[in-house]
PDB file of N, CA and C in Angstrom:
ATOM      1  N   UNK A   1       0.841  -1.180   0.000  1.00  0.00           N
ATOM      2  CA  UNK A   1       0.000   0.000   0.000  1.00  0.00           C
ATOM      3  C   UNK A   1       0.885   1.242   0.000  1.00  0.00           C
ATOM      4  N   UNK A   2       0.700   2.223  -0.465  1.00  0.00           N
ATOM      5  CA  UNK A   2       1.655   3.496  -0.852  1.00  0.00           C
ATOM      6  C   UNK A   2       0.943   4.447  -0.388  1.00  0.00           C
ATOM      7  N   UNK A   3       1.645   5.578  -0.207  1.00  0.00           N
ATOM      8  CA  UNK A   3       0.665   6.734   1.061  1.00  0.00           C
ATOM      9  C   UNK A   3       0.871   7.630   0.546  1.00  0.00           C
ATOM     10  N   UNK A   4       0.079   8.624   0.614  1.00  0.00           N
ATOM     11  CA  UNK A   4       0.337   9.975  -0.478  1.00  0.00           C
ATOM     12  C   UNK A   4       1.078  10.641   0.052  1.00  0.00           C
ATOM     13  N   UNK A   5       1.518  11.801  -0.522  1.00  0.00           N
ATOM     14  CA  UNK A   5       2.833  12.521  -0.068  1.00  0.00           C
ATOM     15  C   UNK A   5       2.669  13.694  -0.229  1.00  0.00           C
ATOM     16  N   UNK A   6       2.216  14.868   0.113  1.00  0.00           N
ATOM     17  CA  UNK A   6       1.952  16.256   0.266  1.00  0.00           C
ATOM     18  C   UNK A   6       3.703  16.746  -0.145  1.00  0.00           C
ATOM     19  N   UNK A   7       3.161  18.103  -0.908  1.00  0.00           N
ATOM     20  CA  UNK A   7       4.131  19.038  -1.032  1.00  0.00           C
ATOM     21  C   UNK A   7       3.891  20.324  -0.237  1.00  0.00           C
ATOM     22  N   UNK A   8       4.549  20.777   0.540  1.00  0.00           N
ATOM     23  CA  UNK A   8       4.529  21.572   1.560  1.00  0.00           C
ATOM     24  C   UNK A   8       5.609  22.511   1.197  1.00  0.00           C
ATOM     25  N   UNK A   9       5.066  23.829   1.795  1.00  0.00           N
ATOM     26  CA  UNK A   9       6.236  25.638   1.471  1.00  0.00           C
ATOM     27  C   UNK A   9       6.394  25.281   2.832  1.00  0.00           C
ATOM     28  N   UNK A  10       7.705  25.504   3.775  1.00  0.00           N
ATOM     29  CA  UNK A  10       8.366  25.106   4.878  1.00  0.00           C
ATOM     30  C   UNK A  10       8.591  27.004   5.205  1.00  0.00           C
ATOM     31  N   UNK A  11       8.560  27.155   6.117  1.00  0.00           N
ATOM     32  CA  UNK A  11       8.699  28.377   6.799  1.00  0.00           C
ATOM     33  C   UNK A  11      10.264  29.119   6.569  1.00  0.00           C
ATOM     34  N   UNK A  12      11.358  28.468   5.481  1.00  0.00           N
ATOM     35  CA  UNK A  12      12.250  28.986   4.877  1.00  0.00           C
ATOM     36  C   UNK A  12      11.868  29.105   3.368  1.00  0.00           C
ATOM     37  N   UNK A  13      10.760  28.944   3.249  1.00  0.00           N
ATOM     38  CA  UNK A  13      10.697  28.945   1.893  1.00  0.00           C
ATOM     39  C   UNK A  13      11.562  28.033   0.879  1.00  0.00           C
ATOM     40  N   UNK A  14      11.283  26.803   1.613  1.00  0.00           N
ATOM     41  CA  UNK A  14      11.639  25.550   0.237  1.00  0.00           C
ATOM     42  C   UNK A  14      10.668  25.045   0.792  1.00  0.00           C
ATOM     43  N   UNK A  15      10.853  23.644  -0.185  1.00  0.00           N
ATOM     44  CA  UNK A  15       9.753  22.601  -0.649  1.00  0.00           C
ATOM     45  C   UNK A  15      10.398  21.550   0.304  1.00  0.00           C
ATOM     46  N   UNK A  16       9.000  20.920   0.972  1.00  0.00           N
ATOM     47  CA  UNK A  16       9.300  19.565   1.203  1.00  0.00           C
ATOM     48  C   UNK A  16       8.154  18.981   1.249  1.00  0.00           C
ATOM     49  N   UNK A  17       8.390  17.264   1.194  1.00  0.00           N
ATOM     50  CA  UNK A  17       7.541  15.776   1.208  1.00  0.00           C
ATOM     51  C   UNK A  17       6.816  15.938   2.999  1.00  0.00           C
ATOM     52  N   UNK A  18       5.518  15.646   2.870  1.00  0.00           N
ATOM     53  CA  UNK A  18       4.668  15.287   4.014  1.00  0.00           C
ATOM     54  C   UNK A  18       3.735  14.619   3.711  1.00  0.00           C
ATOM     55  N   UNK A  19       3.697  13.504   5.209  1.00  0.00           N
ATOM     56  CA  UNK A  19       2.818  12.770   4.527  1.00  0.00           C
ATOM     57  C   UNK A  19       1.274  13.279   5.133  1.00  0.00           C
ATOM     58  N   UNK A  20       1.655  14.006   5.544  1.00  0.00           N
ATOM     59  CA  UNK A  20       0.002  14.977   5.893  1.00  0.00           C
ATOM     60  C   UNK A  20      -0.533  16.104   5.096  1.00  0.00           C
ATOM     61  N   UNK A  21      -1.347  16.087   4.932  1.00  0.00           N
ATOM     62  CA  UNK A  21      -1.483  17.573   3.988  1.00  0.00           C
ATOM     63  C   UNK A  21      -1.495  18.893   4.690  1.00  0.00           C
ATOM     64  N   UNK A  22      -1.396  19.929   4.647  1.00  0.00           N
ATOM     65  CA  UNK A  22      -1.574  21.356   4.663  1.00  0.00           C
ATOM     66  C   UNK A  22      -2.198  21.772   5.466  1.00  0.00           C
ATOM     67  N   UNK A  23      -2.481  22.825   5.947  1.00  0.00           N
ATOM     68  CA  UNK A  23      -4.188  23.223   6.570  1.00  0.00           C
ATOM     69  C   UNK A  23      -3.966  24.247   5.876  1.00  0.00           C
ATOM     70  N   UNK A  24      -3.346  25.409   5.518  1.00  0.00           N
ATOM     71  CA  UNK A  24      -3.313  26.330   4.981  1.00  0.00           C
ATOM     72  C   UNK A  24      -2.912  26.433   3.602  1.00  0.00           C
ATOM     73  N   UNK A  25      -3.674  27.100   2.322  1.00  0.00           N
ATOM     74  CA  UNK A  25      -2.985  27.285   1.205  1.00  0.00           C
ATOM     75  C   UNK A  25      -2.748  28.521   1.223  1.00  0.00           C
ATOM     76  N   UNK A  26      -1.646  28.864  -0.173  1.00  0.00           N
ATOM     77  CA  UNK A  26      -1.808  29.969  -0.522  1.00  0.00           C
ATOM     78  C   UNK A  26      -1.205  30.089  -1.653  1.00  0.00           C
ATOM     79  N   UNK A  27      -0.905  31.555  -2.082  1.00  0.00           N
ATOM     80  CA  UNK A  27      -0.745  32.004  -3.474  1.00  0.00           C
ATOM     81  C   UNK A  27       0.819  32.618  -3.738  1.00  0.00           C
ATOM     82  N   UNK A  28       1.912  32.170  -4.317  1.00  0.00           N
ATOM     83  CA  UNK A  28       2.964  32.167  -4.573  1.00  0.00           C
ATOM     84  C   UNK A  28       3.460  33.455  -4.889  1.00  0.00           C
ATOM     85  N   UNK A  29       2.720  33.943  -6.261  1.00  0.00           N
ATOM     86  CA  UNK A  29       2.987  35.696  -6.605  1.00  0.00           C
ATOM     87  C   UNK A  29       2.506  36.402  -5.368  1.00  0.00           C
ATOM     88  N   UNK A  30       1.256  36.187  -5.319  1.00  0.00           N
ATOM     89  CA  UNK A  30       0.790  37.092  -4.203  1.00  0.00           C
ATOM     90  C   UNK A  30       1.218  37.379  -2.740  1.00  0.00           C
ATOM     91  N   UNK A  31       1.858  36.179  -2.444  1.00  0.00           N
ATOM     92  CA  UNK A  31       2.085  36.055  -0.920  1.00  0.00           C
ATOM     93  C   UNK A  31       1.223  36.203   0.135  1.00  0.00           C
ATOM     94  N   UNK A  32      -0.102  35.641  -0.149  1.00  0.00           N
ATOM     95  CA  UNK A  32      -0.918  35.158   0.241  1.00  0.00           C
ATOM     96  C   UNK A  32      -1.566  33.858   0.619  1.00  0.00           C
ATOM     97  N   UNK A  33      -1.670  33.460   2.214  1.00  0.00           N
ATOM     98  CA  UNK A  33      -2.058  32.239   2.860  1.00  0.00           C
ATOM     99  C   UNK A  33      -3.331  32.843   3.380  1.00  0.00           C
ATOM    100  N   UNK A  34      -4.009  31.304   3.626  1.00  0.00           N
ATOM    101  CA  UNK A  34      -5.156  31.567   3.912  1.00  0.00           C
ATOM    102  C   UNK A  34      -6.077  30.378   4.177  1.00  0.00           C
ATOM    103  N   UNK A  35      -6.868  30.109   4.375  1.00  0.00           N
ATOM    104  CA  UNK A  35      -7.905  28.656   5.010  1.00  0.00           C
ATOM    105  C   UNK A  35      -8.189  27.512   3.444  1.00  0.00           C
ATOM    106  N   UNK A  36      -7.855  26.851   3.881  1.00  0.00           N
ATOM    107  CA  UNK A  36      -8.384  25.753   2.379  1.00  0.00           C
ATOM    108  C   UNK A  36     -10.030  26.397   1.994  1.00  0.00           C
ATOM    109  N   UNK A  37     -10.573  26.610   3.006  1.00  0.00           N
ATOM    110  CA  UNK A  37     -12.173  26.646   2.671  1.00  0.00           C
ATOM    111  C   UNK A  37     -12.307  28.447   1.900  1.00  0.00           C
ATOM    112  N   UNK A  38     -11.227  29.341   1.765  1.00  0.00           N
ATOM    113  CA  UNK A  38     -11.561  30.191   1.777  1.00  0.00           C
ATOM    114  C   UNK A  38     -12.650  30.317   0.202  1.00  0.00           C
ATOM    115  N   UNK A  39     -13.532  31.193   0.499  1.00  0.00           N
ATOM    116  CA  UNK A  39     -14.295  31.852  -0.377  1.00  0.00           C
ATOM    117  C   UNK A  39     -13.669  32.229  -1.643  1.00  0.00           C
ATOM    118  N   UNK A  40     -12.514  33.160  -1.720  1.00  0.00           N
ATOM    119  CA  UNK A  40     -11.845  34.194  -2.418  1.00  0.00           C
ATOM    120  C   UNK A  40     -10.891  33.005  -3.075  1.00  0.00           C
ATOM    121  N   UNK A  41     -10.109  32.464  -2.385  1.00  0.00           N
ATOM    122  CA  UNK A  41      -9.568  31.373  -3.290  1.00  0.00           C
ATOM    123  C   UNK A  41     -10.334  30.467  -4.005  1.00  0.00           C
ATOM    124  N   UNK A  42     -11.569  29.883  -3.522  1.00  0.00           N
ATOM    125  CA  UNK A  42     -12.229  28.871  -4.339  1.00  0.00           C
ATOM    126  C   UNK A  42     -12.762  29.871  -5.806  1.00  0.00           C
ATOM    127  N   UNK A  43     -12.903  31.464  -5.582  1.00  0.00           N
ATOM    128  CA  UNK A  43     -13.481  31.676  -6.789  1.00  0.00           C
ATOM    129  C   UNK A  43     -12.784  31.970  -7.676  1.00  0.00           C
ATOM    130  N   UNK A  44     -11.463  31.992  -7.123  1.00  0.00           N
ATOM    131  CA  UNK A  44     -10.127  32.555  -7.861  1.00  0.00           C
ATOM    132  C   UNK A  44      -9.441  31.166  -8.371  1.00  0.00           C
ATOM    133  N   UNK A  45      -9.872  30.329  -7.595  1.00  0.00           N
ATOM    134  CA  UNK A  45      -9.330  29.162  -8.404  1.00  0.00           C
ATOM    135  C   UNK A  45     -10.820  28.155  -9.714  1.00  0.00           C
ATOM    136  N   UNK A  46     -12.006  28.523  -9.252  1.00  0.00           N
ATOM    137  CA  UNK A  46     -12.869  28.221 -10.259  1.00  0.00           C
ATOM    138  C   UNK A  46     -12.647  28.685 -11.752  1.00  0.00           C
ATOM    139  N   UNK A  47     -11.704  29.999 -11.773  1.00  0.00           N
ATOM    140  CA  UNK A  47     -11.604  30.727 -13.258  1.00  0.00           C
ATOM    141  C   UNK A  47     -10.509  30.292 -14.003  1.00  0.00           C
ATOM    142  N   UNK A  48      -9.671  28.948 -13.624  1.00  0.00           N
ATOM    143  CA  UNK A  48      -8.846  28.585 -14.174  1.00  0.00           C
ATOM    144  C   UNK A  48      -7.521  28.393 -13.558  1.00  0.00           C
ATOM    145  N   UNK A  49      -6.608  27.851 -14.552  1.00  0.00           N
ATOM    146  CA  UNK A  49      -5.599  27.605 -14.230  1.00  0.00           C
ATOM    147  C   UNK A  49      -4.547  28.533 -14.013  1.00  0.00           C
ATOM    148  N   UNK A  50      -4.624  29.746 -13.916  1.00  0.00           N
ATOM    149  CA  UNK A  50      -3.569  31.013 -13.603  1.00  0.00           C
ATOM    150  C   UNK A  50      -3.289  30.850 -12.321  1.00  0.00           C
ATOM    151  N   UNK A  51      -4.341  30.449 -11.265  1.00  0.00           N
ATOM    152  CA  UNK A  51      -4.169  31.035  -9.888  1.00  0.00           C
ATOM    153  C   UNK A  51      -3.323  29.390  -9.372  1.00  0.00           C
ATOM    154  N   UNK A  52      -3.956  28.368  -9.938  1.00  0.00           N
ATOM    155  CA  UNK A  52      -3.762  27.213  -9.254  1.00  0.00           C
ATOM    156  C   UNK A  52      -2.070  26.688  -9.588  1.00  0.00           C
ATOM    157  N   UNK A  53      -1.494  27.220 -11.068  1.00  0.00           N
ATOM    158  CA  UNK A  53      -0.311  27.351 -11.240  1.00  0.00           C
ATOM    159  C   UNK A  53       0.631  27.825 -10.050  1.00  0.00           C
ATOM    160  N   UNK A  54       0.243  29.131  -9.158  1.00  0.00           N
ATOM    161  CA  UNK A  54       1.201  29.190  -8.380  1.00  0.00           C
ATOM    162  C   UNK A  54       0.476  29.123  -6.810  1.00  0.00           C
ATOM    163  N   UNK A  55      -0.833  27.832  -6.558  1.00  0.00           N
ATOM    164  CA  UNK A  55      -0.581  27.461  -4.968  1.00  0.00           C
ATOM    165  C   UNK A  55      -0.103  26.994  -4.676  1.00  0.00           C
ATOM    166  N   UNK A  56       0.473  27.576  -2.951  1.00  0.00           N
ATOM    167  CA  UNK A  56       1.490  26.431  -2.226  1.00  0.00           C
ATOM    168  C   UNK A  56       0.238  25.899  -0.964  1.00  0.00           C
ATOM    169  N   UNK A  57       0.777  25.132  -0.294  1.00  0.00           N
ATOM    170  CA  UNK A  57       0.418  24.304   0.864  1.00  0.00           C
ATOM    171  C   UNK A  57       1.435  24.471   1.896  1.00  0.00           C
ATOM    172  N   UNK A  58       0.715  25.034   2.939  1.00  0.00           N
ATOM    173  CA  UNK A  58       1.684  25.199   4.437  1.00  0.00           C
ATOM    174  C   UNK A  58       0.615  24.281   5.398  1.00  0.00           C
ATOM    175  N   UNK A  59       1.970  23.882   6.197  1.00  0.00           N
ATOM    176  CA  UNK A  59       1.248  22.880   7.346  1.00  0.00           C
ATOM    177  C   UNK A  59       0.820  23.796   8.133  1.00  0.00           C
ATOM    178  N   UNK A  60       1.279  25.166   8.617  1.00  0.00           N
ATOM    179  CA  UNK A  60       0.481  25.405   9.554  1.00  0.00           C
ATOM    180  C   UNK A  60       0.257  26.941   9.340  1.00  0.00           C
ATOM    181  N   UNK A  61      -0.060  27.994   9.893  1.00  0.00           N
ATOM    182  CA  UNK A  61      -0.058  29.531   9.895  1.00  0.00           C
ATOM    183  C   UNK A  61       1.429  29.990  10.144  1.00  0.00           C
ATOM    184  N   UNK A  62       2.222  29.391  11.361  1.00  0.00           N
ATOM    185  CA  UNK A  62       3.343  29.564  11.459  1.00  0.00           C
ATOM    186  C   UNK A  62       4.418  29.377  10.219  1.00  0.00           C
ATOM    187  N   UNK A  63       4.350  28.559   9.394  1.00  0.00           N
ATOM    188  CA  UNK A  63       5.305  28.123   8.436  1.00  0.00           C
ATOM    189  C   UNK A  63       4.867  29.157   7.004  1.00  0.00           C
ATOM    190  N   UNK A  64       3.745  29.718   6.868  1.00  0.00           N
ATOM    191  CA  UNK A  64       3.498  30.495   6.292  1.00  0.00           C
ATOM    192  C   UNK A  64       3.277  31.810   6.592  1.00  0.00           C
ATOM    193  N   UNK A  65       3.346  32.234   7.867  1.00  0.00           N
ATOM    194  CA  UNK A  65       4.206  33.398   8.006  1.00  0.00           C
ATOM    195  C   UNK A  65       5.712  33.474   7.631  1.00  0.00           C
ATOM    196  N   UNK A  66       6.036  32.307   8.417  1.00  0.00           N
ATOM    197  CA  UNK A  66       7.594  32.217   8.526  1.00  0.00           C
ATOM    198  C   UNK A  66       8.203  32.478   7.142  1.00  0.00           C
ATOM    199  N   UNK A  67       7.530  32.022   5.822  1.00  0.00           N
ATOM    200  CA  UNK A  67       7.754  32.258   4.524  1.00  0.00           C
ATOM    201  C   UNK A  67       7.706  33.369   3.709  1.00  0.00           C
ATOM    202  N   UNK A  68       7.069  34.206   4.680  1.00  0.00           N
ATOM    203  CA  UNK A  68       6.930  35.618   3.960  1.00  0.00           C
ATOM    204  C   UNK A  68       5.458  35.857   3.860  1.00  0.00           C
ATOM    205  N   UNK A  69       4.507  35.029   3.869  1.00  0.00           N
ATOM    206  CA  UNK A  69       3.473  35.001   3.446  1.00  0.00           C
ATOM    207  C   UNK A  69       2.411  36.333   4.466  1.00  0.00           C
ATOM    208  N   UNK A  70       1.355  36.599   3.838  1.00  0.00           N
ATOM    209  CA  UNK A  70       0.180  37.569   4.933  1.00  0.00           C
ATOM    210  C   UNK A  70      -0.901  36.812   4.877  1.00  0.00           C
ATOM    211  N   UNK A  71      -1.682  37.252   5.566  1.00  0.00           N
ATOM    212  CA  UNK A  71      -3.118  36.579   5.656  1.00  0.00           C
ATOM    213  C   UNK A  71      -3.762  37.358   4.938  1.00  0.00           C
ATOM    214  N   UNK A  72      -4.906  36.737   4.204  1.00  0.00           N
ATOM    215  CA  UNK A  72      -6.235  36.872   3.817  1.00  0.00           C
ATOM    216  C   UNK A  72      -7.017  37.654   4.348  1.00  0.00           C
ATOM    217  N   UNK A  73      -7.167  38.667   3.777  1.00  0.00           N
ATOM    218  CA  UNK A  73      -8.570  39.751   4.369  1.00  0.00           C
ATOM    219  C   UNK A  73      -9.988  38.796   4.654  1.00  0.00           C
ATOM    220  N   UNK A  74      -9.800  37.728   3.481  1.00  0.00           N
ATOM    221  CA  UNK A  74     -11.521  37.527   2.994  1.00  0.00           C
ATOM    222  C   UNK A  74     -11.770  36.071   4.584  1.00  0.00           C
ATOM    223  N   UNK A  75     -11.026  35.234   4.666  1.00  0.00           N
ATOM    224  CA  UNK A  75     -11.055  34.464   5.425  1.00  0.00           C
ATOM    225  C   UNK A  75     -10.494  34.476   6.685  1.00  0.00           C
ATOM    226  N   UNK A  76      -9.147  35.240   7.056  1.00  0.00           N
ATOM    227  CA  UNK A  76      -8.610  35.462   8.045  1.00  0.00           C
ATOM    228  C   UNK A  76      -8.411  36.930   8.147  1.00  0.00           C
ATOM    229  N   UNK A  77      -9.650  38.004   8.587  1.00  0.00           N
ATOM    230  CA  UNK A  77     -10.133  38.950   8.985  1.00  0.00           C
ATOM    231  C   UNK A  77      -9.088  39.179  10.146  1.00  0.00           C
ATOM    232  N   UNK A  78      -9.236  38.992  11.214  1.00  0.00           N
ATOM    233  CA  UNK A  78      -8.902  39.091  12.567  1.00  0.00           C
ATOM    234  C   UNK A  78      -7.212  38.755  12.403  1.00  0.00           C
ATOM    235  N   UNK A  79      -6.619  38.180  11.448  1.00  0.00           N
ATOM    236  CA  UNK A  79      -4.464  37.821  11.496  1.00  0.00           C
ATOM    237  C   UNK A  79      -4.555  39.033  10.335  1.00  0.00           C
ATOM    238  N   UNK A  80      -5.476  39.629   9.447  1.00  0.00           N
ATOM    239  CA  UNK A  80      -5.166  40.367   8.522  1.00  0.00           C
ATOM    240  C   UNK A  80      -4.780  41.847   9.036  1.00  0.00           C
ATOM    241  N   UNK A  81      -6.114  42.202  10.085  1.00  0.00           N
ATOM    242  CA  UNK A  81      -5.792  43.360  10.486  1.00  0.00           C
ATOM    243  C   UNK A  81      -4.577  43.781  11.168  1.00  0.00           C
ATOM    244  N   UNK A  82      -4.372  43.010  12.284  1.00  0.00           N
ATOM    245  CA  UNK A  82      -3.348  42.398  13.156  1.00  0.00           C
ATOM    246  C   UNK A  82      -2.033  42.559  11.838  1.00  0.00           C
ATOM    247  N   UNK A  83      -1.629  41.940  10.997  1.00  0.00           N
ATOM    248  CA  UNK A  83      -0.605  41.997   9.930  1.00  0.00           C
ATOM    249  C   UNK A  83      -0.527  43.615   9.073  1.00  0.00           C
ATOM    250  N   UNK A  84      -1.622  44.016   9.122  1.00  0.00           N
ATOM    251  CA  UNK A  84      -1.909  45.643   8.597  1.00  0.00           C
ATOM    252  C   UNK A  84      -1.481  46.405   9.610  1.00  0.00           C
ATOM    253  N   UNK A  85      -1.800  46.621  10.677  1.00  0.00           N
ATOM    254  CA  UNK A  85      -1.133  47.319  11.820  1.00  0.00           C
ATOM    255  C   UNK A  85       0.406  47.437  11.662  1.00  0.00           C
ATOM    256  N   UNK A  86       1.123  45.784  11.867  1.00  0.00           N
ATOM    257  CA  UNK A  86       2.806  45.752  12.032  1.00  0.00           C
ATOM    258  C   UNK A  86       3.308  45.754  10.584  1.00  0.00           C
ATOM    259  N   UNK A  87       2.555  45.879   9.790  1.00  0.00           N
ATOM    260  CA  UNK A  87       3.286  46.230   8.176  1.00  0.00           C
ATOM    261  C   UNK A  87       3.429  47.312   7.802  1.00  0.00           C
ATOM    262  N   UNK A  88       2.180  48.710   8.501  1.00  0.00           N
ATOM    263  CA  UNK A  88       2.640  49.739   8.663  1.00  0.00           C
ATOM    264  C   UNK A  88       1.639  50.599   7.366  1.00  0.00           C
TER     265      UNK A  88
END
């Protein structure tokens, strides 16, 4: 039996093998993480293949901060503002 293998953005910003998936995706150009369930990504990824070309998968909020990444206005309201404040 063979087990799937997640590709994960690591909080230095490389790639690695997990055999768990993600909780958080996000968007590579943009530098944007955010909830698998989000709204704004599912409609941004319904219009094709532009957006889905550059998602990554972070295991956690931490590893996608740690990467550079911000939060999501549309799904993570409450880490966005919080990130708007110390970004200045």
């Amino acid at each position: 039996m063979t087990s799937k293998t997640y590709r994960l953005l690591g909080p230095d910003g490389a790639f690695y093998d997990s055999a768990t998936p993600g909780l958080f995706g996000g968007h590579a150009k943009q530098r944007i993480y955010g909830r698998l369930d989000c709204r704004a990504a599912a409609r941004a990824l319904a219009k094709g293949d532009t957006y889905r070309r550059h998602r990554v998968f972070f295991a956690n909020e931490a590893s996608a901060i740690g990467a550079g990444y911000r939060p999501c206005a549309v799904c993570l309201p409450t880490q966005y503002r919080a990130w708007r404040i110390t970004a200045g």
